[in-house]
Protein backbone atom coordinates (compact mmCIF):
# COMPACT_ATOMS: atom_id res chain seq x y z
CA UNK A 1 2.77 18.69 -95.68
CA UNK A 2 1.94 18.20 -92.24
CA UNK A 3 -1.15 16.64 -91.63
CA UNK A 4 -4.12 19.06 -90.97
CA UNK A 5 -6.13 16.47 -89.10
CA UNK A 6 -3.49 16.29 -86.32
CA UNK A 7 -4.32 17.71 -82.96
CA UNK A 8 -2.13 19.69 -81.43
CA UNK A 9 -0.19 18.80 -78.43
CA UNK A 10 -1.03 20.48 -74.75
CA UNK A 11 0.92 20.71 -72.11
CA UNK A 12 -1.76 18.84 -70.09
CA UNK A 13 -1.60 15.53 -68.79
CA UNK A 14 -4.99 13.33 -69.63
CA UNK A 15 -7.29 12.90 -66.53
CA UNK A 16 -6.99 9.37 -65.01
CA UNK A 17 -10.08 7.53 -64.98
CA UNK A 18 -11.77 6.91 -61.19
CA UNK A 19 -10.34 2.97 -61.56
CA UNK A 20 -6.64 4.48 -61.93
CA UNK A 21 -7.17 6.34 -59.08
CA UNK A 22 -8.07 3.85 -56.80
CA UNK A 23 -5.32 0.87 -58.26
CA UNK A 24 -2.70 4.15 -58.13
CA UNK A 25 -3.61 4.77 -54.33
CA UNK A 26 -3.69 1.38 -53.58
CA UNK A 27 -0.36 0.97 -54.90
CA UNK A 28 0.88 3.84 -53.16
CA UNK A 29 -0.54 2.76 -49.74
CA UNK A 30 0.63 -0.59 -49.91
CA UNK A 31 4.20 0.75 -51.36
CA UNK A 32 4.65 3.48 -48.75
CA UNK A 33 4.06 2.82 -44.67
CA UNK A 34 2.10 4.99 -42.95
CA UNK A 35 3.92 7.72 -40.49
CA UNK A 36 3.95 6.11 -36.69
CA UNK A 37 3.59 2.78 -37.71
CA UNK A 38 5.39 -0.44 -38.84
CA UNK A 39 5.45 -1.72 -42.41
CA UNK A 40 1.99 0.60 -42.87
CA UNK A 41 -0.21 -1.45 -41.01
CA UNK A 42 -2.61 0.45 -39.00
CA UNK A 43 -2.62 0.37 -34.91
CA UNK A 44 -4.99 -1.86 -33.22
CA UNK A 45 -6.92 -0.23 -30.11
CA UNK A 46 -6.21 -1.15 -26.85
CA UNK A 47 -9.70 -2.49 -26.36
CA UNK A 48 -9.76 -5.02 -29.24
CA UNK A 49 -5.72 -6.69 -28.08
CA UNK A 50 -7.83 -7.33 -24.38
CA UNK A 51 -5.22 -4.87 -22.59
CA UNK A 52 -8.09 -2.05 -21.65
CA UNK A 53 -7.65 -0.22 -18.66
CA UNK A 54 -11.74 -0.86 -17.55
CA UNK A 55 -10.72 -4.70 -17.62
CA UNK A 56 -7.47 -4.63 -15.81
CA UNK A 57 -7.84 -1.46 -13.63
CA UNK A 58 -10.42 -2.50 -11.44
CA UNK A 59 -8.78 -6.22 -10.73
CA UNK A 60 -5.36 -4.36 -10.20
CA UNK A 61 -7.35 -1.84 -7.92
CA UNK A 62 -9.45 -4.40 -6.26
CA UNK A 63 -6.59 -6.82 -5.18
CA UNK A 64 -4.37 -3.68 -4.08
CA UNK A 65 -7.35 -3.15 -1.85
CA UNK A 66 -7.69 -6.58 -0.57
CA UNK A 67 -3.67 -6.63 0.42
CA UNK A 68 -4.57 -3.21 2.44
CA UNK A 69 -7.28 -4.65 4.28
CA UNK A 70 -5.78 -7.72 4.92
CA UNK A 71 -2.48 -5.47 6.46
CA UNK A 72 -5.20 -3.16 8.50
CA UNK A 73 -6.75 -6.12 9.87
CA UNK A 74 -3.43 -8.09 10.85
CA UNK A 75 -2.30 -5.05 12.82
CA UNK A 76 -5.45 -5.01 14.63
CA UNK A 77 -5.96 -8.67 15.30
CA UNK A 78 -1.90 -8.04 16.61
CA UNK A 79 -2.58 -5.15 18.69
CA UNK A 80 -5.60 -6.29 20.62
CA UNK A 81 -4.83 -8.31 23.13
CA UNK A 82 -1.94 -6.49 24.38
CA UNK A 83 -4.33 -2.97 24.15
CA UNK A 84 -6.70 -4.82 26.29
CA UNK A 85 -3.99 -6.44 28.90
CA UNK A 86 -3.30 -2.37 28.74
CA UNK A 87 -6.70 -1.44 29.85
CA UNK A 88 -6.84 -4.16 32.93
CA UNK A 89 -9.20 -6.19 30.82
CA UNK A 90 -7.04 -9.68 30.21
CA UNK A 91 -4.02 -10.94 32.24
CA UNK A 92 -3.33 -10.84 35.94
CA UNK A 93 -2.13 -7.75 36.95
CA UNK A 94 1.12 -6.88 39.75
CA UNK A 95 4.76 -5.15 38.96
CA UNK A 96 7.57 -5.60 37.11
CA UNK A 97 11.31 -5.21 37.96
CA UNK A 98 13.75 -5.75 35.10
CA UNK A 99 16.54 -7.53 36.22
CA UNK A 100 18.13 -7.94 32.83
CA UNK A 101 18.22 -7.33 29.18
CA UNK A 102 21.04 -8.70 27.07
CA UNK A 103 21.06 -7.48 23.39
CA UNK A 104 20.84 -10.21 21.07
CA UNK A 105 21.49 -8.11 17.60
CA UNK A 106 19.29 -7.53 14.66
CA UNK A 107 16.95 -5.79 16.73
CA UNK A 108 16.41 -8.64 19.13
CA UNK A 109 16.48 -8.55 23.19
CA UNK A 110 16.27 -10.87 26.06
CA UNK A 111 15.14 -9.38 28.81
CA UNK A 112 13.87 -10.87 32.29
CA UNK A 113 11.87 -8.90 35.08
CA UNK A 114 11.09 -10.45 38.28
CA UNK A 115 6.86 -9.85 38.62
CA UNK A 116 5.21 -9.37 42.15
CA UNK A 117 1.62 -9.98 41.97
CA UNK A 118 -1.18 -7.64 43.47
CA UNK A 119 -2.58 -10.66 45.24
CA UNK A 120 -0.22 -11.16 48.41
CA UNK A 121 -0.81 -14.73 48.30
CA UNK A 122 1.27 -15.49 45.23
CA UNK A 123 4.93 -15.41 45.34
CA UNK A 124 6.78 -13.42 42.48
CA UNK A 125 8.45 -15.06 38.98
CA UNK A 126 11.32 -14.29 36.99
CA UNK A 127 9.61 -14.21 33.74
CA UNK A 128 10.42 -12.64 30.14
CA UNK A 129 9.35 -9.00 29.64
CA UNK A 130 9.28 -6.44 26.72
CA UNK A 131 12.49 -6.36 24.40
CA UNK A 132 14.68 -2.97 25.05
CA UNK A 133 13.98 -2.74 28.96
CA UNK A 134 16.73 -0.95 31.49
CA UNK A 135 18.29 -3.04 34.20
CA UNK A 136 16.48 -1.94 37.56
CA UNK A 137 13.43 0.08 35.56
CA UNK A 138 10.35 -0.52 37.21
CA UNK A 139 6.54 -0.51 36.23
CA UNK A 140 3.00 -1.72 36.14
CA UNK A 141 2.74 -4.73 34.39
CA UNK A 142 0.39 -7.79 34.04
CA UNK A 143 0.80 -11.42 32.94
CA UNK A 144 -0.11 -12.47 30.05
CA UNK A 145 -3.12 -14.99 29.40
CA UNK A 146 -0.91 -17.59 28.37
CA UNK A 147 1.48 -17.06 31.43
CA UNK A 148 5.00 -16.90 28.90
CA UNK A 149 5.55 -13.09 30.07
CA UNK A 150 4.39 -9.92 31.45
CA UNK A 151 4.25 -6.61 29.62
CA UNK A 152 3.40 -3.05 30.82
CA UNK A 153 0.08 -1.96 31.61
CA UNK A 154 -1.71 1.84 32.10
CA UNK A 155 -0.15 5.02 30.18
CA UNK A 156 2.92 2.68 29.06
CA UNK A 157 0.88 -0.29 27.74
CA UNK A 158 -1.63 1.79 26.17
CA UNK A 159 0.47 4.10 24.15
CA UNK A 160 2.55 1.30 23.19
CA UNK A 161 -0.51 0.00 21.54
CA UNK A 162 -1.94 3.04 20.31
CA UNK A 163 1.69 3.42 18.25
CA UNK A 164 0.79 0.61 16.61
CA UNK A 165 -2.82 1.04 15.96
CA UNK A 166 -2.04 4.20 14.15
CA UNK A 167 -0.80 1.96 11.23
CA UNK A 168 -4.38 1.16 10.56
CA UNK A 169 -4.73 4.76 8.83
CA UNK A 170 -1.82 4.37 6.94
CA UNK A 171 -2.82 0.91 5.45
CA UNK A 172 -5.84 2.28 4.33
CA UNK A 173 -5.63 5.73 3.34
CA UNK A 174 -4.35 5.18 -0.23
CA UNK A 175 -7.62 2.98 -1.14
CA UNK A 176 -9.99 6.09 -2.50
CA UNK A 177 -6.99 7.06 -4.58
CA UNK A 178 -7.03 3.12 -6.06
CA UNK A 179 -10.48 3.68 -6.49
CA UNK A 180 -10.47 6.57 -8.58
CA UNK A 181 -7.43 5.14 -10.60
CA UNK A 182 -8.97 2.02 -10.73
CA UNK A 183 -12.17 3.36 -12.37
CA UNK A 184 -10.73 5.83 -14.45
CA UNK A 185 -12.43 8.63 -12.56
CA UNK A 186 -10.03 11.99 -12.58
CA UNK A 187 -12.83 14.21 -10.50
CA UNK A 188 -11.54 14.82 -7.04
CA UNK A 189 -7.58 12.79 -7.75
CA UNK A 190 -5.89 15.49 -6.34
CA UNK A 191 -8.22 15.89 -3.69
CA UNK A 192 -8.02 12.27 -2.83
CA UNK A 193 -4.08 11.93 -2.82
CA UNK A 194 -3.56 15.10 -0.68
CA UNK A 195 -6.13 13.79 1.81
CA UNK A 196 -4.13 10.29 1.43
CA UNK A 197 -0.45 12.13 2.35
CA UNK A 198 -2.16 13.83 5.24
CA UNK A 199 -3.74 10.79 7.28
CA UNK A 200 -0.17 8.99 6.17
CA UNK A 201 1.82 11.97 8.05
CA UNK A 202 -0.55 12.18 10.58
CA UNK A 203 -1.09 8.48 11.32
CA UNK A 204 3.16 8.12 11.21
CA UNK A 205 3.91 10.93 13.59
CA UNK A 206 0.94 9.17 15.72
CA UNK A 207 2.78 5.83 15.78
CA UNK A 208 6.20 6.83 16.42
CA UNK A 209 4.94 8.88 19.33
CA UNK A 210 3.01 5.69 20.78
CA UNK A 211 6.03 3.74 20.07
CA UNK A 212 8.63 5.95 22.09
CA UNK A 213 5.94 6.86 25.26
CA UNK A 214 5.33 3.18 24.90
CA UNK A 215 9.21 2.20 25.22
């Protein structure tokens, strides 16, 4: 006879006990890898590896800035004397008759101009003048300071410097964009880069008209 103490089987599994649970999950984490990552191990921020934008953003931004600057104030330090030759402040002023101007290539020239001096009492010099210069083209010129060659003066001279001025703007009109990205600041981006684009055009169309009145 079948024992009448014996329980009947259910269909039901026993519960596991809470330390199951957690050696079961364990085994299952460690036995399974994680979606998005390698061999389950979990991603490590930014911020604890040392590569955090905050840290590096700001030293990217602030030498980008630096190199800007630097550009602005080379084309300045460039442009100066020549604007002020221009302007009848430096050099000794008279007129300038190109008698040649042989094309060297890659964008180089040789050109001589014979220079007649205001002041009667000097006789004129076959000097160097500026690159690109027509045979026979006359114009106001002076001599430079340091007496190697004469270069125009008035309208010529000073929109000839004024094309090159105009790359001042366009060194530094990208630094409040830097300076947002830098920081991590999005306010005012796309304010900030179409601003940047505009004083770019502006400042280019500038210099290449100075550079062709200037010519």
């Amino acid at each position: 006879m079948p024992d009448a103490r014996r329980k009947p089987r259910s269909g039901k599994k026993p519960a596991r006990r809470p330390s199951e649970r957690a050696a079961g999950g364990a085994g299952a984490a460690g036995g399974r890898a994680r979606p998005g990552t390698p061999s389950g191990k979990a991603r490590v921020p930014a911020r604890e590896r040392g590569l955090t934008g905050p840290v590096a953003g700001p030293v990217t931004m602030l030498f980008l800035i630096g190199l800007m600057l630097l550009l602005a104030y080379v084309v300045v330090d460039t442009t100066r004397p020549g604007l002020e030759i221009a302007l009848g402040d430096r050099g000794t002023p008279g007129t300038a008759e190109v008698l040649s101007c042989e094309d060297l290539g890659e964008g180089r020239y040789d050109c001589d101009a014979r220079f007649t001096f205001d002041d009667p009492a000097r006789e004129p010099i076959v000097i160097d003048t500026v690159p690109d210069a027509e045979a026979g083209e006359v114009f106001p010129a002076a001599l430079t300071p340091e007496g190697d060659r004469v270069v125009p003066t008035g309208e010529r001279g000073v929109w000839a410097s004024v094309g090159l001025l105009a790359l001042v703007p366009l060194c530094v009109a990208f630094i409040p964009v830097m300076v947002l990205y830098g920081f991590g600041i999005r306010r005012g981006r796309r304010a900030a880069m179409i601003g940047a684009f505009a004083v770019s055009a502006l400042a280019l169309l500038t210099s290449c008209t100075g550079l062709i009145l200037g010519s």
